[in-house]
PDB file of N, CA and C in Angstrom:
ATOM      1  N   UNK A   1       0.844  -1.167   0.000  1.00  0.00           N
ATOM      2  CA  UNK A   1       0.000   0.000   0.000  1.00  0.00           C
ATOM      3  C   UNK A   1       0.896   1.240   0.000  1.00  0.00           C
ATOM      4  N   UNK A   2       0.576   1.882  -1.060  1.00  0.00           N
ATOM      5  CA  UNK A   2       1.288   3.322  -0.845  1.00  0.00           C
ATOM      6  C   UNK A   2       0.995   4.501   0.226  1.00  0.00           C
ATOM      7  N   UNK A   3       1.920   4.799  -0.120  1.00  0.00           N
ATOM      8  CA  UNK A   3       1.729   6.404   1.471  1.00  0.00           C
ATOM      9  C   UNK A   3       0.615   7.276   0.937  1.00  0.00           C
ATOM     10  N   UNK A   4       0.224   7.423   0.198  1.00  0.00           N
ATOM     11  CA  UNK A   4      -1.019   8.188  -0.878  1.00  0.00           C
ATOM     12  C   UNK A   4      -2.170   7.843  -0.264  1.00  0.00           C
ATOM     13  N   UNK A   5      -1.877   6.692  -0.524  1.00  0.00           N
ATOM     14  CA  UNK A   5      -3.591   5.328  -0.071  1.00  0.00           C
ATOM     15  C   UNK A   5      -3.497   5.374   1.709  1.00  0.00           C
ATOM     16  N   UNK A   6      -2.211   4.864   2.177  1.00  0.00           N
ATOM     17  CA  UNK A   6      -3.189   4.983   4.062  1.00  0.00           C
ATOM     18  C   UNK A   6      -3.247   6.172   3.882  1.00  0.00           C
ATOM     19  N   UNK A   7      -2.680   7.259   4.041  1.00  0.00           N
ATOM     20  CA  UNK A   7      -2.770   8.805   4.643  1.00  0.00           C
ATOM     21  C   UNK A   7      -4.013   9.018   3.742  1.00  0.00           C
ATOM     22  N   UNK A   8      -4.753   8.777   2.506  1.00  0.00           N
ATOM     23  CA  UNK A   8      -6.121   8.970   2.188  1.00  0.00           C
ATOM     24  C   UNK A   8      -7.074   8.185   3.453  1.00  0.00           C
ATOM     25  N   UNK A   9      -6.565   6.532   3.323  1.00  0.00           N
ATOM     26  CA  UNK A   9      -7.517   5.875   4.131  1.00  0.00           C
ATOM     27  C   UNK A   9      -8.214   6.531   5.896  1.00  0.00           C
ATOM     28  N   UNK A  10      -6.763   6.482   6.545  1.00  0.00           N
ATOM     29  CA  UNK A  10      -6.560   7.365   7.924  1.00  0.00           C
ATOM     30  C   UNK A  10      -7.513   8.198   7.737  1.00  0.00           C
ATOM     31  N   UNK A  11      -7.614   9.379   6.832  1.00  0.00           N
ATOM     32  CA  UNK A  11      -8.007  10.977   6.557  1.00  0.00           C
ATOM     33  C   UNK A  11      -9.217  10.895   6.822  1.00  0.00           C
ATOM     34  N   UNK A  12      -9.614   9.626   6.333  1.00  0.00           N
ATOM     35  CA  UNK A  12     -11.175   9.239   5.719  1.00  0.00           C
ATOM     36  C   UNK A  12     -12.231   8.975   7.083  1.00  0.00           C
ATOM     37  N   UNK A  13     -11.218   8.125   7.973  1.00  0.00           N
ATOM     38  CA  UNK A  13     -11.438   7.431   9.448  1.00  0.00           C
ATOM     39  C   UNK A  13     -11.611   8.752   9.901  1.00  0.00           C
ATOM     40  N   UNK A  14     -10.909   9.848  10.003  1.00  0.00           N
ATOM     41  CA  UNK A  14     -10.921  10.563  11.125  1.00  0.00           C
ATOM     42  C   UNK A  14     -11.994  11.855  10.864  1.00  0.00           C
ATOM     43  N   UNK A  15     -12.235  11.969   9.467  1.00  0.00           N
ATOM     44  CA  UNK A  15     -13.192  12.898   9.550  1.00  0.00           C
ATOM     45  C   UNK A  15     -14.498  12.274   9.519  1.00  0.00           C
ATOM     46  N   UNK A  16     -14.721  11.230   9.412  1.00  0.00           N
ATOM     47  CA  UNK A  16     -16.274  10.538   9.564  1.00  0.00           C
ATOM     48  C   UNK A  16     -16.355   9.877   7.895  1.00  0.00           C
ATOM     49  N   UNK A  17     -15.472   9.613   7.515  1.00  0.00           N
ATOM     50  CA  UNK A  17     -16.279   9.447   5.887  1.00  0.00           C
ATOM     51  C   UNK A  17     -16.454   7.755   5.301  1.00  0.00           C
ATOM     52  N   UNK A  18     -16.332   7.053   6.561  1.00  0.00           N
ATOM     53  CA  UNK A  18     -16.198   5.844   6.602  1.00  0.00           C
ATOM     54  C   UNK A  18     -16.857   5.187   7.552  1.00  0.00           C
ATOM     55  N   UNK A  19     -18.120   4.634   7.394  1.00  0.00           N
ATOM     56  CA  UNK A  19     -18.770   3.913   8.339  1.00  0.00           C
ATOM     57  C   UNK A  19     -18.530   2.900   9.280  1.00  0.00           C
ATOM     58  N   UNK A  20     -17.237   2.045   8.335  1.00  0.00           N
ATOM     59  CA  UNK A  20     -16.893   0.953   8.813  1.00  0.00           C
ATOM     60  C   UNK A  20     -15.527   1.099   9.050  1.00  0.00           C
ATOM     61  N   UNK A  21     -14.469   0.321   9.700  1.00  0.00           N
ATOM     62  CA  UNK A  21     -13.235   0.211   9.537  1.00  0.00           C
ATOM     63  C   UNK A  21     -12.594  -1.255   9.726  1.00  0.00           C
ATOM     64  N   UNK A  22     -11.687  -1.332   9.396  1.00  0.00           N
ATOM     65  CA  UNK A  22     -11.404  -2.392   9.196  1.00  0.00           C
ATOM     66  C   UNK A  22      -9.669  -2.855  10.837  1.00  0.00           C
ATOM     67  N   UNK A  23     -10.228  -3.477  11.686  1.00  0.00           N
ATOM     68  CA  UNK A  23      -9.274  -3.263  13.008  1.00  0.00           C
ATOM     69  C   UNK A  23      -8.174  -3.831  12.519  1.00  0.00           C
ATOM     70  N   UNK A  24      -7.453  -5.207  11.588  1.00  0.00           N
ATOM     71  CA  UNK A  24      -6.351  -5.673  11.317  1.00  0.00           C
ATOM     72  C   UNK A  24      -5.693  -4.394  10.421  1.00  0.00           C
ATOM     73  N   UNK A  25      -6.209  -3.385   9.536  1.00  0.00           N
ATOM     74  CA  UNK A  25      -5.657  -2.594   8.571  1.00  0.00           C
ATOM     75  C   UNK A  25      -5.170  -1.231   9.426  1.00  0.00           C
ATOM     76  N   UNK A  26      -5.989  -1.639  10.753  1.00  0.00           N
ATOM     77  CA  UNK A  26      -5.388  -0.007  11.598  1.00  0.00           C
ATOM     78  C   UNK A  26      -4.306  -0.453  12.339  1.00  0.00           C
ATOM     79  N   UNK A  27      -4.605  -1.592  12.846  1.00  0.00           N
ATOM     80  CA  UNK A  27      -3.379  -2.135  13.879  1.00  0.00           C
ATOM     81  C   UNK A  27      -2.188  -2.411  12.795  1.00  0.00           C
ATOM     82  N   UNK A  28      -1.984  -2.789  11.350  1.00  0.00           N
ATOM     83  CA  UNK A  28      -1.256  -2.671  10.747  1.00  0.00           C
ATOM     84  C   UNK A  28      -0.558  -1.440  10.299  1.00  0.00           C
ATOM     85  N   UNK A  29      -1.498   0.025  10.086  1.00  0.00           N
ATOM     86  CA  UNK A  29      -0.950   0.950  10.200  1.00  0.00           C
ATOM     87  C   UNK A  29       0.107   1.672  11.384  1.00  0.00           C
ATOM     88  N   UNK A  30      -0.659   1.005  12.228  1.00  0.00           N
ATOM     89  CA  UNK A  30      -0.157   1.711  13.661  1.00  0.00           C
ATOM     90  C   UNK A  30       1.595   1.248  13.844  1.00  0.00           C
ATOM     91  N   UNK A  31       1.401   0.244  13.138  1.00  0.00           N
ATOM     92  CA  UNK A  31       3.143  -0.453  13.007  1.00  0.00           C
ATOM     93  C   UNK A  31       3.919   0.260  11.729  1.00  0.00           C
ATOM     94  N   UNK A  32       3.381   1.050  10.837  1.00  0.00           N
ATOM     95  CA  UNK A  32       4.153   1.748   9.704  1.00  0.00           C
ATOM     96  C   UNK A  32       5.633   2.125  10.613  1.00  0.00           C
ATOM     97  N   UNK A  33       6.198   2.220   9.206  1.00  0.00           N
ATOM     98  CA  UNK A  33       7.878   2.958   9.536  1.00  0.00           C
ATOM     99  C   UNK A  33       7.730   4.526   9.862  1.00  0.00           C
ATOM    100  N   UNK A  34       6.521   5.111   9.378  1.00  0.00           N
ATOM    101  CA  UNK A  34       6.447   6.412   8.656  1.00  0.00           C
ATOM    102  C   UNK A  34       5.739   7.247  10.542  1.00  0.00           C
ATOM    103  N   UNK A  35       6.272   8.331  10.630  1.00  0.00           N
ATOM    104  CA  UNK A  35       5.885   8.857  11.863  1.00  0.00           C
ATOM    105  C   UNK A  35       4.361   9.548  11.105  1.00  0.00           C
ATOM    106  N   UNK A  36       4.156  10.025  10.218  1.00  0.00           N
ATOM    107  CA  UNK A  36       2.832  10.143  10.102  1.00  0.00           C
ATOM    108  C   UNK A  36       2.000   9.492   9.868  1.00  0.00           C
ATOM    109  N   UNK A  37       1.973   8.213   9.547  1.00  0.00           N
ATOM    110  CA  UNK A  37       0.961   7.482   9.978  1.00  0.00           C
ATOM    111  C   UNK A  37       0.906   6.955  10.822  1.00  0.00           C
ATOM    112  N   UNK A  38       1.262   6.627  11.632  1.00  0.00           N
ATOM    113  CA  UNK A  38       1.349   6.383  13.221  1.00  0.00           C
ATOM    114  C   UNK A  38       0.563   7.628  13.721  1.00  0.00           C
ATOM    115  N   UNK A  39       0.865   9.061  13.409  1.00  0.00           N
ATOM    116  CA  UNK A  39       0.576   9.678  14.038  1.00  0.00           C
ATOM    117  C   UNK A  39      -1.165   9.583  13.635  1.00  0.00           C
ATOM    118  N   UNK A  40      -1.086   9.796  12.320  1.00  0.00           N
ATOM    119  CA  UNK A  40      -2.925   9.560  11.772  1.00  0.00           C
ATOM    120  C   UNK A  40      -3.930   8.614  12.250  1.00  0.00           C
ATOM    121  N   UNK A  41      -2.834   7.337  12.445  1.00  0.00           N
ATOM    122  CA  UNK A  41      -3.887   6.261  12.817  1.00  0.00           C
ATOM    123  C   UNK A  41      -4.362   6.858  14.648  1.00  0.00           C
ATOM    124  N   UNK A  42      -3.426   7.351  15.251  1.00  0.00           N
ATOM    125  CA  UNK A  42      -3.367   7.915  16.799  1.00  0.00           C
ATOM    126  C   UNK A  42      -4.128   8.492  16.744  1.00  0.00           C
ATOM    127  N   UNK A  43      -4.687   9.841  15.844  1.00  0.00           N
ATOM    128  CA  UNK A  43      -5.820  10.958  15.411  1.00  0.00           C
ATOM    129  C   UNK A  43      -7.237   9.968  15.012  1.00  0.00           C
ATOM    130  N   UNK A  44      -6.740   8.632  14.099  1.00  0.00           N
ATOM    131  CA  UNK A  44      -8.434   7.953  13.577  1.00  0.00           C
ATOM    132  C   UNK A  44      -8.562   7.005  14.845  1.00  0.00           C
ATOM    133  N   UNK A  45      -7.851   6.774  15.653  1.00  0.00           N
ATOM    134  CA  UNK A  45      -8.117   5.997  17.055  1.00  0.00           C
ATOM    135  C   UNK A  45      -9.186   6.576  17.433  1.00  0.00           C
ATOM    136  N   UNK A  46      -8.618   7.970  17.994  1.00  0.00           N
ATOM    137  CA  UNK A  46      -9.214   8.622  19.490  1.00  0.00           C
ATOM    138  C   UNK A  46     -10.514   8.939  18.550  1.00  0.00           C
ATOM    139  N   UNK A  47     -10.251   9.004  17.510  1.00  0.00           N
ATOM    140  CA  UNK A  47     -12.013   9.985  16.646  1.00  0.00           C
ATOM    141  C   UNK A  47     -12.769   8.747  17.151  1.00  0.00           C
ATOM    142  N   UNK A  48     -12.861   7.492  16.608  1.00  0.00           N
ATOM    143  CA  UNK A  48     -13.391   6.611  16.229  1.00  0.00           C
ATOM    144  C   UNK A  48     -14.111   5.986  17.482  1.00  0.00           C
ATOM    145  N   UNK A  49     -13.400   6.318  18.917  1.00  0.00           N
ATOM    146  CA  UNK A  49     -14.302   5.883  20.205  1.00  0.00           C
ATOM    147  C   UNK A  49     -14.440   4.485  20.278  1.00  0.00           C
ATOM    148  N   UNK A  50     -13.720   3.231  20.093  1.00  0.00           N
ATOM    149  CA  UNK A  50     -13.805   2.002  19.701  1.00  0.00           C
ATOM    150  C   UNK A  50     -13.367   1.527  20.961  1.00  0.00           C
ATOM    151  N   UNK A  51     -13.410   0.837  21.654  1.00  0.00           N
ATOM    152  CA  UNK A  51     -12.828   0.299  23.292  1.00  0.00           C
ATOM    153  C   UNK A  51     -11.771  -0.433  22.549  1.00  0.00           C
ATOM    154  N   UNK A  52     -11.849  -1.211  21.378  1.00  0.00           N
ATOM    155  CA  UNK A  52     -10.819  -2.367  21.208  1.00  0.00           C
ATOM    156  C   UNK A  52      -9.940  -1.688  20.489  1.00  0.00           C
ATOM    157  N   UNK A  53      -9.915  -0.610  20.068  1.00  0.00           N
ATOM    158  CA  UNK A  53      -9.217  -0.215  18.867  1.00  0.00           C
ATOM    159  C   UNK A  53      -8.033   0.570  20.060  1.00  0.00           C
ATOM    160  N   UNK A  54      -8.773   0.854  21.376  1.00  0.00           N
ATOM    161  CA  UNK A  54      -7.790   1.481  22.185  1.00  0.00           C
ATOM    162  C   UNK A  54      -6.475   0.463  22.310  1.00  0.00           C
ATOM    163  N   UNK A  55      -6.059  -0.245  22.630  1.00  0.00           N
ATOM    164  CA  UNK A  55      -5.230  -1.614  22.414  1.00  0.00           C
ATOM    165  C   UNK A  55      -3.980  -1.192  21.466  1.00  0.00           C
ATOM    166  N   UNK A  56      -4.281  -0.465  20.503  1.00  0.00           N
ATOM    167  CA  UNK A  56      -3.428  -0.620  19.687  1.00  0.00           C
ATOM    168  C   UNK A  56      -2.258   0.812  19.859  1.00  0.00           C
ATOM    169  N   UNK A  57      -3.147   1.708  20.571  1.00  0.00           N
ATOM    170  CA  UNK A  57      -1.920   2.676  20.819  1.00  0.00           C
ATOM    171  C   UNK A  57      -1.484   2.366  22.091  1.00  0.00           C
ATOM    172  N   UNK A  58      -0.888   1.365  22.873  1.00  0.00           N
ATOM    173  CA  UNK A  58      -0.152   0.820  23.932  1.00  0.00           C
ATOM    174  C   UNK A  58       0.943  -0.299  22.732  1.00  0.00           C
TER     175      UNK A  58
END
């Protein structure tokens, strides 16, 4: 996946434009090399209010 596509995907999570999400594709983000997506997925975490999704920023 290119840096184009998560930092679209992330963008999408955090402003509401995505009903669903997918928890293996965030917890996979959350492991990127890249400090901004780490940081995005940290921003589509806290939006998203998910109890399980909390897990992944520890």
């Amino acid at each position: 996946m290119k840096y184009e596509e998560k930092e679209k995907y992330l963008i999408e999570l955090i402003e509401g434009n995505q009903s669903e999400f997918d928890f293996e594709m965030i917890k996979l983000l959350s492991k990127d090399k890249d400090n901004q997506i780490r940081y995005l997925v940290a921003e589509a975490v806290g939006n998203l209010e998910q109890p399980k999704l909390g897990e992944i920023l520890y």
